[in-house]
PDB file of N, CA and C in Angstrom:
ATOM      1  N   UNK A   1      -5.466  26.869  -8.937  1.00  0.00           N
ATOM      2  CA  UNK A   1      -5.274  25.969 -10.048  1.00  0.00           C
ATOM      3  C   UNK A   1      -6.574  25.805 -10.820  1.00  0.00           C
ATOM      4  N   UNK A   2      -6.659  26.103 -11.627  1.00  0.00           N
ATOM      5  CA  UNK A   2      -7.720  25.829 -12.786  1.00  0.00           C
ATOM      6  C   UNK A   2      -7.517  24.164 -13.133  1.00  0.00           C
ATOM      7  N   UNK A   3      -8.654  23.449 -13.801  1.00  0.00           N
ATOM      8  CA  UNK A   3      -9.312  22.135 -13.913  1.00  0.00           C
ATOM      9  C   UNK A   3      -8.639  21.897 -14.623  1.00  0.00           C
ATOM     10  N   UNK A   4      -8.020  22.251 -15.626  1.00  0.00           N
ATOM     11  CA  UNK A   4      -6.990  22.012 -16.772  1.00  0.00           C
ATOM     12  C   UNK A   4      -5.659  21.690 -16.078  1.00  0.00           C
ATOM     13  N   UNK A   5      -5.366  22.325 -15.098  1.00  0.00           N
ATOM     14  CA  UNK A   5      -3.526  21.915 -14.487  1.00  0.00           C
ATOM     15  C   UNK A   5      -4.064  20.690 -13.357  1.00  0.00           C
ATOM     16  N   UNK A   6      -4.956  20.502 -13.259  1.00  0.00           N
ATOM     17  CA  UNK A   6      -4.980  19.301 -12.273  1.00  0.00           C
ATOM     18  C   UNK A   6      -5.406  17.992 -13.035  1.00  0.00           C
ATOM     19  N   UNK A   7      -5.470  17.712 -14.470  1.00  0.00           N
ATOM     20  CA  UNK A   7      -6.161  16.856 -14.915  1.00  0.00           C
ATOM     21  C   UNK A   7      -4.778  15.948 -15.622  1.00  0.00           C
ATOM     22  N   UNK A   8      -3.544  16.682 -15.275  1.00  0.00           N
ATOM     23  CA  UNK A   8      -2.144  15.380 -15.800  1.00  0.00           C
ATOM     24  C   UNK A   8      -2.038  15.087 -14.287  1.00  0.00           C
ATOM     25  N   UNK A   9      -2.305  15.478 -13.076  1.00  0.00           N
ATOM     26  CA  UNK A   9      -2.352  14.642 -12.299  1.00  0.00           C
ATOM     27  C   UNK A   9      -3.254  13.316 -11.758  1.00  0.00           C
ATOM     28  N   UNK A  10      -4.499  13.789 -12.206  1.00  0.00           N
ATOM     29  CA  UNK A  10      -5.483  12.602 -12.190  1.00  0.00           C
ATOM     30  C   UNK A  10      -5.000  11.205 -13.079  1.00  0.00           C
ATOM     31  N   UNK A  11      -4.530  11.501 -14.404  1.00  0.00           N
ATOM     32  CA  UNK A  11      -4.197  10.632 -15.266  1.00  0.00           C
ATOM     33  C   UNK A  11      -2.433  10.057 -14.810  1.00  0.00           C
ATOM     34  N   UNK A  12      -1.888  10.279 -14.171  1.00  0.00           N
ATOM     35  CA  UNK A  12      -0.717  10.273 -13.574  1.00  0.00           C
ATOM     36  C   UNK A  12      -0.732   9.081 -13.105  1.00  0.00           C
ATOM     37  N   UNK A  13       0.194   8.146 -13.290  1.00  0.00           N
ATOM     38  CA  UNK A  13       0.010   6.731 -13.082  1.00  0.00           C
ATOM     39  C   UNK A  13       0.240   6.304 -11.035  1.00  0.00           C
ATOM     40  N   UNK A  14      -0.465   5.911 -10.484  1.00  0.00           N
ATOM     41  CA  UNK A  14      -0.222   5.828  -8.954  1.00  0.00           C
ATOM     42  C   UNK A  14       1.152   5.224  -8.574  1.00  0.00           C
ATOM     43  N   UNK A  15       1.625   5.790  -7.697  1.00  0.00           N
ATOM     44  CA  UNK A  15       3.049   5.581  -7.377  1.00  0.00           C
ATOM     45  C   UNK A  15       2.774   3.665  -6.310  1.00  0.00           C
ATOM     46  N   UNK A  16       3.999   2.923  -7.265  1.00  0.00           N
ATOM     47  CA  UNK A  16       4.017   1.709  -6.375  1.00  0.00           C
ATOM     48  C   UNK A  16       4.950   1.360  -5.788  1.00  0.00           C
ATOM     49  N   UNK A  17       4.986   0.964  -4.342  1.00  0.00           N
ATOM     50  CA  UNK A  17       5.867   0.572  -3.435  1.00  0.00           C
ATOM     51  C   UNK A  17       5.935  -1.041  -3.429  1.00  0.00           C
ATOM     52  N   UNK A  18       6.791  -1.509  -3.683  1.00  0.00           N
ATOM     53  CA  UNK A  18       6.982  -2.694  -3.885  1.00  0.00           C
ATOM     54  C   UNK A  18       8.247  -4.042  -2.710  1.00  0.00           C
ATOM     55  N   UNK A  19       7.316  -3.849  -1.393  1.00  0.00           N
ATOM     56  CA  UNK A  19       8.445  -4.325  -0.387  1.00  0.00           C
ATOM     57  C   UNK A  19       8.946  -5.990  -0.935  1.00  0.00           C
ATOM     58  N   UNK A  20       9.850  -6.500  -0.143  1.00  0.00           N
ATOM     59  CA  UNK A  20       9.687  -7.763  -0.350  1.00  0.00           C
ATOM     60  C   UNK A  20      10.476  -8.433   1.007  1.00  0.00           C
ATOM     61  N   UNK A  21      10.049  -9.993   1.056  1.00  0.00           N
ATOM     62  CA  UNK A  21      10.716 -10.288   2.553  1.00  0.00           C
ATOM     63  C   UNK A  21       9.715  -9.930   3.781  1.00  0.00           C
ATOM     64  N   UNK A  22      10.624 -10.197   4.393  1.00  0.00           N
ATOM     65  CA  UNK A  22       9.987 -10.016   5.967  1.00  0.00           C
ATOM     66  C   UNK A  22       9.739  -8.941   6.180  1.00  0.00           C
ATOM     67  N   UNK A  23       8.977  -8.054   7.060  1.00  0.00           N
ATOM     68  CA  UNK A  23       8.501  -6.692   7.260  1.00  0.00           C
ATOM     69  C   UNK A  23       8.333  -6.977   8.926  1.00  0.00           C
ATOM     70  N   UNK A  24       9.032  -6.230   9.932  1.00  0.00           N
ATOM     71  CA  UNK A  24       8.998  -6.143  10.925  1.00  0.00           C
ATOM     72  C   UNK A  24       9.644  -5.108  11.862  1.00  0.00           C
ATOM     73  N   UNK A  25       9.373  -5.379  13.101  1.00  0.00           N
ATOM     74  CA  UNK A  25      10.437  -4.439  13.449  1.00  0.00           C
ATOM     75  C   UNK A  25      11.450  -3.641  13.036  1.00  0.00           C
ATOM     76  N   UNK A  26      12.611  -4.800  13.117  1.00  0.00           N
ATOM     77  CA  UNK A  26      13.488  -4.803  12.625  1.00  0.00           C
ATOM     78  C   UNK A  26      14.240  -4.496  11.221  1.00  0.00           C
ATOM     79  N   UNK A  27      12.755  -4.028  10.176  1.00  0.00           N
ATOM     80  CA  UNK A  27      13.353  -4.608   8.471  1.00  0.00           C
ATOM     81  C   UNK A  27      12.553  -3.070   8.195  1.00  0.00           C
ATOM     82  N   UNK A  28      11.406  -2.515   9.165  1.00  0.00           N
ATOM     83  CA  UNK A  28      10.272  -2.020   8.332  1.00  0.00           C
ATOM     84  C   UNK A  28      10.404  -0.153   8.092  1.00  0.00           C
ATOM     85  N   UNK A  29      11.226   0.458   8.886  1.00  0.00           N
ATOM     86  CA  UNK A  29      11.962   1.624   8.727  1.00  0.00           C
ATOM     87  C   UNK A  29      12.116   1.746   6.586  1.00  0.00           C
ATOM     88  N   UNK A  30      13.177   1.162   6.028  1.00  0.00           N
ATOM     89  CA  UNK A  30      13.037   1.427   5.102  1.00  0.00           C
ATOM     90  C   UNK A  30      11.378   1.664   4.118  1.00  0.00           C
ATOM     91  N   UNK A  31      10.504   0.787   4.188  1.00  0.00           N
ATOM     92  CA  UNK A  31       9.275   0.900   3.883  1.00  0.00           C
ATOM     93  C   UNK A  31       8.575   1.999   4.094  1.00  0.00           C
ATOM     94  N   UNK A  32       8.903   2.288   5.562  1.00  0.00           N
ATOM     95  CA  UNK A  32       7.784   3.427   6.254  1.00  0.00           C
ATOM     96  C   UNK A  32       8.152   4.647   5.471  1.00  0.00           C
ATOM     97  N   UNK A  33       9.572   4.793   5.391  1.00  0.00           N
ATOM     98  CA  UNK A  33      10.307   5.854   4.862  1.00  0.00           C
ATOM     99  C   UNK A  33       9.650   6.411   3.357  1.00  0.00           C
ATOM    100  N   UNK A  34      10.183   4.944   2.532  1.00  0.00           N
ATOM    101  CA  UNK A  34       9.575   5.331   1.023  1.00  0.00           C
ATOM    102  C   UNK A  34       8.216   5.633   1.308  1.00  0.00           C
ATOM    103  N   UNK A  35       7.209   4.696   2.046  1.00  0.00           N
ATOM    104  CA  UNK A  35       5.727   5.381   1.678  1.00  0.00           C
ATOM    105  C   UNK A  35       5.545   6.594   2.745  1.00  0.00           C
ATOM    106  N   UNK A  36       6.420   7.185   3.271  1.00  0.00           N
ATOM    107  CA  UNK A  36       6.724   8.827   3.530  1.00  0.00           C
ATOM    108  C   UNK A  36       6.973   9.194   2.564  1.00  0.00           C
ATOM    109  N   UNK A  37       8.137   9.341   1.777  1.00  0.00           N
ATOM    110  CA  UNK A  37       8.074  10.416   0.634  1.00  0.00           C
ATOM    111  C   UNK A  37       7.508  10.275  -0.282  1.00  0.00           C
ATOM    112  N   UNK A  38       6.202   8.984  -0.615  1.00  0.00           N
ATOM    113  CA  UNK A  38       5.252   9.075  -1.865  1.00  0.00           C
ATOM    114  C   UNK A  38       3.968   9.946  -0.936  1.00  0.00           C
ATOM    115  N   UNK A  39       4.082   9.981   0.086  1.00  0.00           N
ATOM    116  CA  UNK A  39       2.621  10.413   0.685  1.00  0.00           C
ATOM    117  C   UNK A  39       3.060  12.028   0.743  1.00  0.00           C
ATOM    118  N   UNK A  40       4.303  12.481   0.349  1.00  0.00           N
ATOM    119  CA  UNK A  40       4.697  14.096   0.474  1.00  0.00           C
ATOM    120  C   UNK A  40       4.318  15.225  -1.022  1.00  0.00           C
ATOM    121  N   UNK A  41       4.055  13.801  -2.141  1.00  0.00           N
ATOM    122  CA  UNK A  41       3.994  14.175  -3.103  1.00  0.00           C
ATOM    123  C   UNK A  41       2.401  13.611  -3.578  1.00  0.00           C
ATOM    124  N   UNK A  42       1.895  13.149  -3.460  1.00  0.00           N
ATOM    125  CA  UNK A  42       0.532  11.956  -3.755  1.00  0.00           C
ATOM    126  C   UNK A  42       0.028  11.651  -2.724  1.00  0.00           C
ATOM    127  N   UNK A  43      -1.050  11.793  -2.604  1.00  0.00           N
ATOM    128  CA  UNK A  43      -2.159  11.157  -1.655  1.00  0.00           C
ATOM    129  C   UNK A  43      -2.916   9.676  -1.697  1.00  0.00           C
ATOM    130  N   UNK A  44      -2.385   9.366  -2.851  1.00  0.00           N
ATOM    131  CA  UNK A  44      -2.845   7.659  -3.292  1.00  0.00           C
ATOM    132  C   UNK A  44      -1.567   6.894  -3.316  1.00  0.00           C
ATOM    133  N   UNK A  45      -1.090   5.648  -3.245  1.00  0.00           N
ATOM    134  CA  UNK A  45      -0.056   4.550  -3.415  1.00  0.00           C
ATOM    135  C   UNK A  45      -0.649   3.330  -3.201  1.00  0.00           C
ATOM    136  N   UNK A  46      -0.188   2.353  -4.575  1.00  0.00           N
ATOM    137  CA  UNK A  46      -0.236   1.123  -4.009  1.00  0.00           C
ATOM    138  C   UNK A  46       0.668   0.606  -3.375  1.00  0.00           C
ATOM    139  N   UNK A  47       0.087  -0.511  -2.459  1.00  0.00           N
ATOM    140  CA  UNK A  47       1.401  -1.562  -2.281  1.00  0.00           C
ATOM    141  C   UNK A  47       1.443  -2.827  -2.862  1.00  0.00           C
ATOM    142  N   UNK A  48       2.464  -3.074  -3.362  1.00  0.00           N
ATOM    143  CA  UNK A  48       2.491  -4.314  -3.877  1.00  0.00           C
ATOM    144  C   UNK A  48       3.071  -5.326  -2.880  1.00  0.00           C
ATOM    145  N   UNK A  49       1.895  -6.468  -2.882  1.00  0.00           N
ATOM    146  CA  UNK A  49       2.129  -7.011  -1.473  1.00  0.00           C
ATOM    147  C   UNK A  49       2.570  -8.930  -1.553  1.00  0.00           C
ATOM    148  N   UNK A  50       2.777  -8.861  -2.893  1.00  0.00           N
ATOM    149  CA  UNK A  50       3.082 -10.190  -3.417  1.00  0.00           C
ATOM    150  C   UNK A  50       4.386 -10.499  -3.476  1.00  0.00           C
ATOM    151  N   UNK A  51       5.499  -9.822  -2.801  1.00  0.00           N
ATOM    152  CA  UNK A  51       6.939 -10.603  -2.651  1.00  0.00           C
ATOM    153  C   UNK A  51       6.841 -10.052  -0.927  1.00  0.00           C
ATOM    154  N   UNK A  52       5.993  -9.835  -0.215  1.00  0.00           N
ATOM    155  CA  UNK A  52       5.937 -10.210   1.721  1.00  0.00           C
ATOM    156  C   UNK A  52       5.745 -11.531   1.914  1.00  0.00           C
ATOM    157  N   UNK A  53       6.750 -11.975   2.429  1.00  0.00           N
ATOM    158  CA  UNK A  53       6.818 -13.348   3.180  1.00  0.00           C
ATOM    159  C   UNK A  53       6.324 -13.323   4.537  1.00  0.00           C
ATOM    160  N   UNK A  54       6.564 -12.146   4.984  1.00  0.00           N
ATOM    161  CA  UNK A  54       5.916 -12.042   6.721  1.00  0.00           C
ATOM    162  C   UNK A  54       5.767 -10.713   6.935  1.00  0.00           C
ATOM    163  N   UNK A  55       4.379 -10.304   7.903  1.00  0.00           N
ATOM    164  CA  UNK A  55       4.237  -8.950   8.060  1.00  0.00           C
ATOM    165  C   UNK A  55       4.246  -9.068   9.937  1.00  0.00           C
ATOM    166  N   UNK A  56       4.860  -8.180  10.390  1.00  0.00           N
ATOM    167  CA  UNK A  56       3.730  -8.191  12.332  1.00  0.00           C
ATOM    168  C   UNK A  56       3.449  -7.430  12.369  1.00  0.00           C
ATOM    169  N   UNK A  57       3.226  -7.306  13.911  1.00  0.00           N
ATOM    170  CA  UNK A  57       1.954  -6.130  14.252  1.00  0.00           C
ATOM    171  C   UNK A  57       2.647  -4.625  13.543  1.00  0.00           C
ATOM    172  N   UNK A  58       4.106  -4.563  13.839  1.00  0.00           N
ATOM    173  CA  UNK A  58       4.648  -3.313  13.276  1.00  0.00           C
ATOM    174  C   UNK A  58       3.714  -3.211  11.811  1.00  0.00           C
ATOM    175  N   UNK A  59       4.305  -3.939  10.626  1.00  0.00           N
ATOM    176  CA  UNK A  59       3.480  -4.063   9.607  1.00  0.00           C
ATOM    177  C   UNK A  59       2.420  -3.471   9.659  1.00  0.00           C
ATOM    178  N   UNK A  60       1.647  -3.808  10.404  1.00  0.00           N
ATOM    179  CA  UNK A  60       0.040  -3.767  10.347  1.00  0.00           C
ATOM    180  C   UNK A  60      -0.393  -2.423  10.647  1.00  0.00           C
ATOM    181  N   UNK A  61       0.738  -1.620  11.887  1.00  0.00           N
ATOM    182  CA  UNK A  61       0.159  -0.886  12.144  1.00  0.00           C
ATOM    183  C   UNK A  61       0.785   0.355  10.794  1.00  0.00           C
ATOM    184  N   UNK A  62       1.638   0.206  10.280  1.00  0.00           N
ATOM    185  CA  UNK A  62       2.089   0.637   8.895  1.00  0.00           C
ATOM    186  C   UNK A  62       1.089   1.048   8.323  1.00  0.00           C
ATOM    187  N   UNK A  63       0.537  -0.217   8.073  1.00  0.00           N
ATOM    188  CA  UNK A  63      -0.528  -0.226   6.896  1.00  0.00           C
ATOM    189  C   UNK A  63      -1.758   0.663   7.118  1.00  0.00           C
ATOM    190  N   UNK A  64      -2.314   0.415   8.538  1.00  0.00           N
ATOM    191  CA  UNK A  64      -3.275   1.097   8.982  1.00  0.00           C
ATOM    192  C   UNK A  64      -3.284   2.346   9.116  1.00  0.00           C
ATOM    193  N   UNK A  65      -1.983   2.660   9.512  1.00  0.00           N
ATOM    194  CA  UNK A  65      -1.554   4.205   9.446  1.00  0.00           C
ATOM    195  C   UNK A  65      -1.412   5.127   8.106  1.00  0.00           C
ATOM    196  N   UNK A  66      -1.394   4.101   7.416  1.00  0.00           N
ATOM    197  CA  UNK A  66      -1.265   4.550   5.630  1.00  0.00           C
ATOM    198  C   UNK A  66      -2.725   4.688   5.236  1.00  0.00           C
ATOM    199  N   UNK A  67      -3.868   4.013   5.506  1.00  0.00           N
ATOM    200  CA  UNK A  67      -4.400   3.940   4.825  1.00  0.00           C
ATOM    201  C   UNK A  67      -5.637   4.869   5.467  1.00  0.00           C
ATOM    202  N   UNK A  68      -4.834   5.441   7.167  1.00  0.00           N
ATOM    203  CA  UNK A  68      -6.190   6.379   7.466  1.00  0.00           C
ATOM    204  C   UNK A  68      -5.767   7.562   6.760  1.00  0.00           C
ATOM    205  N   UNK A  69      -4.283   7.815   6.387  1.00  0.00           N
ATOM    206  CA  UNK A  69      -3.990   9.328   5.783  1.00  0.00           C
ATOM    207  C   UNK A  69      -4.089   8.982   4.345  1.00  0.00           C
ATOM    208  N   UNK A  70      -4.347   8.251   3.371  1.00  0.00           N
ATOM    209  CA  UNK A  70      -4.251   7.754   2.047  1.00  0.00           C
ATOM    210  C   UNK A  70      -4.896   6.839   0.794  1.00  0.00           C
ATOM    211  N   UNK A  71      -5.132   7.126   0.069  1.00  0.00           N
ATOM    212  CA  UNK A  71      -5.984   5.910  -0.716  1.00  0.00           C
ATOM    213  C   UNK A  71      -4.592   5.193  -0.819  1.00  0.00           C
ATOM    214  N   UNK A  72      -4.816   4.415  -0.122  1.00  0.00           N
ATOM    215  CA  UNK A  72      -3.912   2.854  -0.077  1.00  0.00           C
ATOM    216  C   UNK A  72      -4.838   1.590  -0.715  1.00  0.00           C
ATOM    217  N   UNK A  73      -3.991   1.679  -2.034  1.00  0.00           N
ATOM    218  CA  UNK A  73      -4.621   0.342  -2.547  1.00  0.00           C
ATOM    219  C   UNK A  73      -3.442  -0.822  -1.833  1.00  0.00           C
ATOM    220  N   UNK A  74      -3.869  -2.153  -1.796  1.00  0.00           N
ATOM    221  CA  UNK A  74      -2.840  -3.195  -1.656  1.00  0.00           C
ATOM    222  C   UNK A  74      -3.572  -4.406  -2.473  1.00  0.00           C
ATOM    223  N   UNK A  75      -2.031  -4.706  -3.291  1.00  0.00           N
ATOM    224  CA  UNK A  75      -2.168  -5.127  -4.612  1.00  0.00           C
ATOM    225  C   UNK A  75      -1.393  -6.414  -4.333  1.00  0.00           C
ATOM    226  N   UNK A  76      -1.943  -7.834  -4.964  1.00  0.00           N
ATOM    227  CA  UNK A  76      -1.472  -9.146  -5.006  1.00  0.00           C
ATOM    228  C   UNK A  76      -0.771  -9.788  -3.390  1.00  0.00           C
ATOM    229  N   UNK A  77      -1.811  -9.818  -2.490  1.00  0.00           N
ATOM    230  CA  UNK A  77      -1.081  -9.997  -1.376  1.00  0.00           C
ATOM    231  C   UNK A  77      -0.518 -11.715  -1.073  1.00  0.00           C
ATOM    232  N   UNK A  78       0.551 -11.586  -0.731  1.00  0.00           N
ATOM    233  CA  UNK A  78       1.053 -13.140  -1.152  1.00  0.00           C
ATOM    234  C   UNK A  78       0.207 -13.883  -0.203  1.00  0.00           C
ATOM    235  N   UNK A  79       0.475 -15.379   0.089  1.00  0.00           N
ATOM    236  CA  UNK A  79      -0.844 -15.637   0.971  1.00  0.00           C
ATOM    237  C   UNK A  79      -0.265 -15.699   2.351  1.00  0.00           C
ATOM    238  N   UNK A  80       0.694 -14.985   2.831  1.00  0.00           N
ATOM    239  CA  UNK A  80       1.081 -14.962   4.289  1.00  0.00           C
ATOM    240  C   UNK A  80       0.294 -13.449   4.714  1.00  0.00           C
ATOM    241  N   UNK A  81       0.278 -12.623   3.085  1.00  0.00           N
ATOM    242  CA  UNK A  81      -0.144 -11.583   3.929  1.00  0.00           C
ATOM    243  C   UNK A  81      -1.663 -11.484   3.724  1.00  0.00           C
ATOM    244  N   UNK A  82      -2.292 -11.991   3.095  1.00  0.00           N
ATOM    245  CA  UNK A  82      -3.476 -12.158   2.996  1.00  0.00           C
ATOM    246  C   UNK A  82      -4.064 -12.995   4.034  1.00  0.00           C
ATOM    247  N   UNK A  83      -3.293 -14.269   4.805  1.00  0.00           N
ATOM    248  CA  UNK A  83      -4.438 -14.750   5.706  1.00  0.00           C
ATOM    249  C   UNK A  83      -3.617 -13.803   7.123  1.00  0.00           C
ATOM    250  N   UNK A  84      -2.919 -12.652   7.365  1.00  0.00           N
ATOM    251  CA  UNK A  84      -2.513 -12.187   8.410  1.00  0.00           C
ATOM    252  C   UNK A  84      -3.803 -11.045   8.103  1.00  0.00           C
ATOM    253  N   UNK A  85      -4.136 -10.352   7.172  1.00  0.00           N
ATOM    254  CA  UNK A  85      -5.254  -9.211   6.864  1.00  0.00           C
ATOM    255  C   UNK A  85      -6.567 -10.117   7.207  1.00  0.00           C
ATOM    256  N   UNK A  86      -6.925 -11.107   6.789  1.00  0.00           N
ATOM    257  CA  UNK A  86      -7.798 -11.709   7.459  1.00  0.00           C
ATOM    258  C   UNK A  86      -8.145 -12.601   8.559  1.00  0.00           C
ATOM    259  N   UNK A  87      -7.253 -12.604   9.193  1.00  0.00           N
ATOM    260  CA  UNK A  87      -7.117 -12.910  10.793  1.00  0.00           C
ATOM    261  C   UNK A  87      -8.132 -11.868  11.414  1.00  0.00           C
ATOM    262  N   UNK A  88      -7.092 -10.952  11.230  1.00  0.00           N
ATOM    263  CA  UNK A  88      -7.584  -9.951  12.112  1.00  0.00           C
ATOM    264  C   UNK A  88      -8.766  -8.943  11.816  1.00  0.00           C
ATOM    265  N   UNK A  89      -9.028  -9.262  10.441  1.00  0.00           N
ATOM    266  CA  UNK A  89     -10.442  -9.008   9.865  1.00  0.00           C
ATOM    267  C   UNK A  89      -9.969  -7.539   9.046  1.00  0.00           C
ATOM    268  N   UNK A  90      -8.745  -7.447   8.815  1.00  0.00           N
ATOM    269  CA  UNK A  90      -8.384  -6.078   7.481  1.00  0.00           C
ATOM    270  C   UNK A  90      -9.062  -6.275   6.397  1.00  0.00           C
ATOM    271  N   UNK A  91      -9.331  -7.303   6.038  1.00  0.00           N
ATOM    272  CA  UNK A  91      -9.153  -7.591   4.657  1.00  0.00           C
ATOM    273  C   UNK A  91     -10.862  -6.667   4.369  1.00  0.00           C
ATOM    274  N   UNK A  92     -11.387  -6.664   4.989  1.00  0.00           N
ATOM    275  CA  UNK A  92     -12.864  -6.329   5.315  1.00  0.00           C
ATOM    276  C   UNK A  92     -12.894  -4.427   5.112  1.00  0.00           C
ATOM    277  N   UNK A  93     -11.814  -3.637   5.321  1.00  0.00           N
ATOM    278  CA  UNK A  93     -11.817  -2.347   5.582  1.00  0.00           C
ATOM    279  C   UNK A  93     -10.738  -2.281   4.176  1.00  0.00           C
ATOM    280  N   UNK A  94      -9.841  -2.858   4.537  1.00  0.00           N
ATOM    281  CA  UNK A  94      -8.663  -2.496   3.173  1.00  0.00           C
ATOM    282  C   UNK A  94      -9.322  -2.631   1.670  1.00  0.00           C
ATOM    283  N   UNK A  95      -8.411  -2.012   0.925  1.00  0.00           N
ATOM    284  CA  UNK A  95      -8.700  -1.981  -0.453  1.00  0.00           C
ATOM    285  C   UNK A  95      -7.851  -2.780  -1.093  1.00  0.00           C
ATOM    286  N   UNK A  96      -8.096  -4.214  -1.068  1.00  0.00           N
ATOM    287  CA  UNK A  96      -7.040  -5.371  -1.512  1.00  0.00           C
ATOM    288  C   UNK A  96      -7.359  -5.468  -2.826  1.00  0.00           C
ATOM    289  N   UNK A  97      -6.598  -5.696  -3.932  1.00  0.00           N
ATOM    290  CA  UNK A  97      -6.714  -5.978  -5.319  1.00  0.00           C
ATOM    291  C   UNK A  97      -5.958  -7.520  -5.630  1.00  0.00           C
ATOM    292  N   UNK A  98      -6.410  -8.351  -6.660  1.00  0.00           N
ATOM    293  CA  UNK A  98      -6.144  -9.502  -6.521  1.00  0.00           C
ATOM    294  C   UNK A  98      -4.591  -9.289  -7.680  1.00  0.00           C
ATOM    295  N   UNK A  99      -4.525  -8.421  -8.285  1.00  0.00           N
ATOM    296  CA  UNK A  99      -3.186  -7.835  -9.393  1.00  0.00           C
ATOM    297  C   UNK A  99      -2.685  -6.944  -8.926  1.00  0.00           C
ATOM    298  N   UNK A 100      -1.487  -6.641  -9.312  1.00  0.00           N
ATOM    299  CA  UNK A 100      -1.203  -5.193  -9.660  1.00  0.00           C
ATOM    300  C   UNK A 100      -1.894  -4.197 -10.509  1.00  0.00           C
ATOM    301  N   UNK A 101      -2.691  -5.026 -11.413  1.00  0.00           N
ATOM    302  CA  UNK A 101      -3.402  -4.220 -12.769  1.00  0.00           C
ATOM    303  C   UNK A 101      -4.408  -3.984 -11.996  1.00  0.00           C
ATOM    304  N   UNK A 102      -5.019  -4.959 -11.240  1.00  0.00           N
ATOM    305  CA  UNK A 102      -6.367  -4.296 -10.799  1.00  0.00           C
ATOM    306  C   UNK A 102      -5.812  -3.226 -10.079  1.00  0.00           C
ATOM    307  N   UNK A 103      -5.270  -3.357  -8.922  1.00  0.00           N
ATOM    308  CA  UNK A 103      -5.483  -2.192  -8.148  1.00  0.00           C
ATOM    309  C   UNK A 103      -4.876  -0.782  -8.994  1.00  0.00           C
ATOM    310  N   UNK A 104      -4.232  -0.690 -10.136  1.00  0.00           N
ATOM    311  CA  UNK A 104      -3.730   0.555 -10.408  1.00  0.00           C
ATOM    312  C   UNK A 104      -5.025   1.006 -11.460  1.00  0.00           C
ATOM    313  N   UNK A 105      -5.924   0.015 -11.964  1.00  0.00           N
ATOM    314  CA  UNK A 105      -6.709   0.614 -12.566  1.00  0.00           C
ATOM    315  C   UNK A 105      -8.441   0.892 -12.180  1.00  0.00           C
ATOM    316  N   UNK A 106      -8.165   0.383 -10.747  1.00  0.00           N
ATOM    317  CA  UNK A 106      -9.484   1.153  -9.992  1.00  0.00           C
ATOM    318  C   UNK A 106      -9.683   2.531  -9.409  1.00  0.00           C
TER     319      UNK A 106
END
């Protein structure tokens, strides 16, 4: 590929996953799934993390797993999931954005 066919992908707007609700065990299959087939096509995704009401450890380990294979931005985290990322001290390694705008335009 020459520099010219890779440069509508750079400008290519980042694909956003947008869960909402509880994320667990039980709920988190659909999630894992979609950010499987954005990670088959793109190596970057945000998440939009401002309609999670609850994340657990499943969650977490989601996230972590996303973000060692991926530029995982996570964008507007509501505040259940923001003081669960800083519990456990994520918030410190993750790439949290306080918008959606921020994180799609860093």
């Amino acid at each position: 590929m020459t520099a010219d066919e890779l440069e509508p992908c750079r400008r290519a707007p980042l694909p956003v996953v947008a869960p909402a609700g509880e994320l667990d065990m039980d709920s988190l299959t659909p999630l894992a799934a979609e950010i499987e087939t954005v990670l088959t096509q793109r190596d970057s995704l945000v998440l939009d993390a401002s309609g999670i009401t609850f994340g657990d450890s499943m969650f977490l380990r989601l996230v972590r797993s996303t973000h060692a294979q991926a530029d995982l931005r996570i964008a507007a985290p509501s505040p259940a999931v923001a003081r669960l990322f800083r519990v456990i001290g994520a918030d410190t390694v993750l790439r949290i954005y306080p918008t959606l705008q921020d994180a799609l335009a860093a």
